[in-house]
Protein backbone atom coordinates (compact mmCIF):
# COMPACT_ATOMS: atom_id res chain seq x y z
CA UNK A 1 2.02 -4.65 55.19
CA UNK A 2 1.66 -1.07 54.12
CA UNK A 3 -0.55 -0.63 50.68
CA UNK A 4 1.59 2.02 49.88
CA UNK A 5 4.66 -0.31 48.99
CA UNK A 6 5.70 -0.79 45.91
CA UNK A 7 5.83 -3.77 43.65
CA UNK A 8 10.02 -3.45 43.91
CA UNK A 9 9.43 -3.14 47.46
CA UNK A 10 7.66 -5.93 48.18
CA UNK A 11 9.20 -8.12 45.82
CA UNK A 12 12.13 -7.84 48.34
CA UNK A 13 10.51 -8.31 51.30
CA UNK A 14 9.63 -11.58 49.52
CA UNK A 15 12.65 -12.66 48.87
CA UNK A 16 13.96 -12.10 52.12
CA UNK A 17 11.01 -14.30 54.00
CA UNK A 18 11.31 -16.51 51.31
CA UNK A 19 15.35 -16.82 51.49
CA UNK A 20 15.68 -19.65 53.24
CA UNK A 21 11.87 -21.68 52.51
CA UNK A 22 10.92 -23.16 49.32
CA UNK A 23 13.36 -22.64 45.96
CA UNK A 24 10.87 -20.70 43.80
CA UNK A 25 11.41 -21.44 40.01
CA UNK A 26 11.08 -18.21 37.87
CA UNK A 27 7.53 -18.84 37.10
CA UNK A 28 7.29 -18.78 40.91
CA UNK A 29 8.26 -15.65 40.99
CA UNK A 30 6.51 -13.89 37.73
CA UNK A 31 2.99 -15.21 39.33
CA UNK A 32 3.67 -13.70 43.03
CA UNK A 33 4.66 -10.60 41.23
CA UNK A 34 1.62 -10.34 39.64
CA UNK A 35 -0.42 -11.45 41.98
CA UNK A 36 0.86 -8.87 43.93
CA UNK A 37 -0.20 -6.09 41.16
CA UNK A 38 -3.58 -4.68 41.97
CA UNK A 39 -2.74 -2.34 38.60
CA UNK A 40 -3.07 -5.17 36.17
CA UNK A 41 -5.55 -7.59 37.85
CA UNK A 42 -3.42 -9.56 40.71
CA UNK A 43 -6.20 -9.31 42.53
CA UNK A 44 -8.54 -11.02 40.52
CA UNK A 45 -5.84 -13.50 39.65
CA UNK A 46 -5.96 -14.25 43.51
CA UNK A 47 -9.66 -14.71 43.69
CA UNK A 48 -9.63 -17.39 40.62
CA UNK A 49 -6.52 -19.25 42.09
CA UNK A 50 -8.83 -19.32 45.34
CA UNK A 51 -11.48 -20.63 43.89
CA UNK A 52 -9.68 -23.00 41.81
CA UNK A 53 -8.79 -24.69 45.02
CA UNK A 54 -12.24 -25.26 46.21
């Protein structure tokens, strides 16, 4: 995927993969849009969630 996209724009893209997968509760959705956010931290939030799992 392109950095440049925004959060809108990849929220849809999401949706769209996502369409007919896994029903995503709203807290679902809140976490992959932040997660997604480089501007507030998403990307640290994806590092602890990764190493969480371990």
């Amino acid at each position: 995927m392109d950095k440049e996209l925004t959060i809108d724009e990849v929220t849809e893209i999401f949706i769209r993969i996502n369409s007919q997968g896994a029903k995503l509760n709203q807290s679902d959705f809140a976490m992959s849009k932040i997660a997604a956010n480089v501007k507030y931290g998403g990307n640290e939030l994806r590092k602890a969630s990764l190493r969480g799992r371990s």
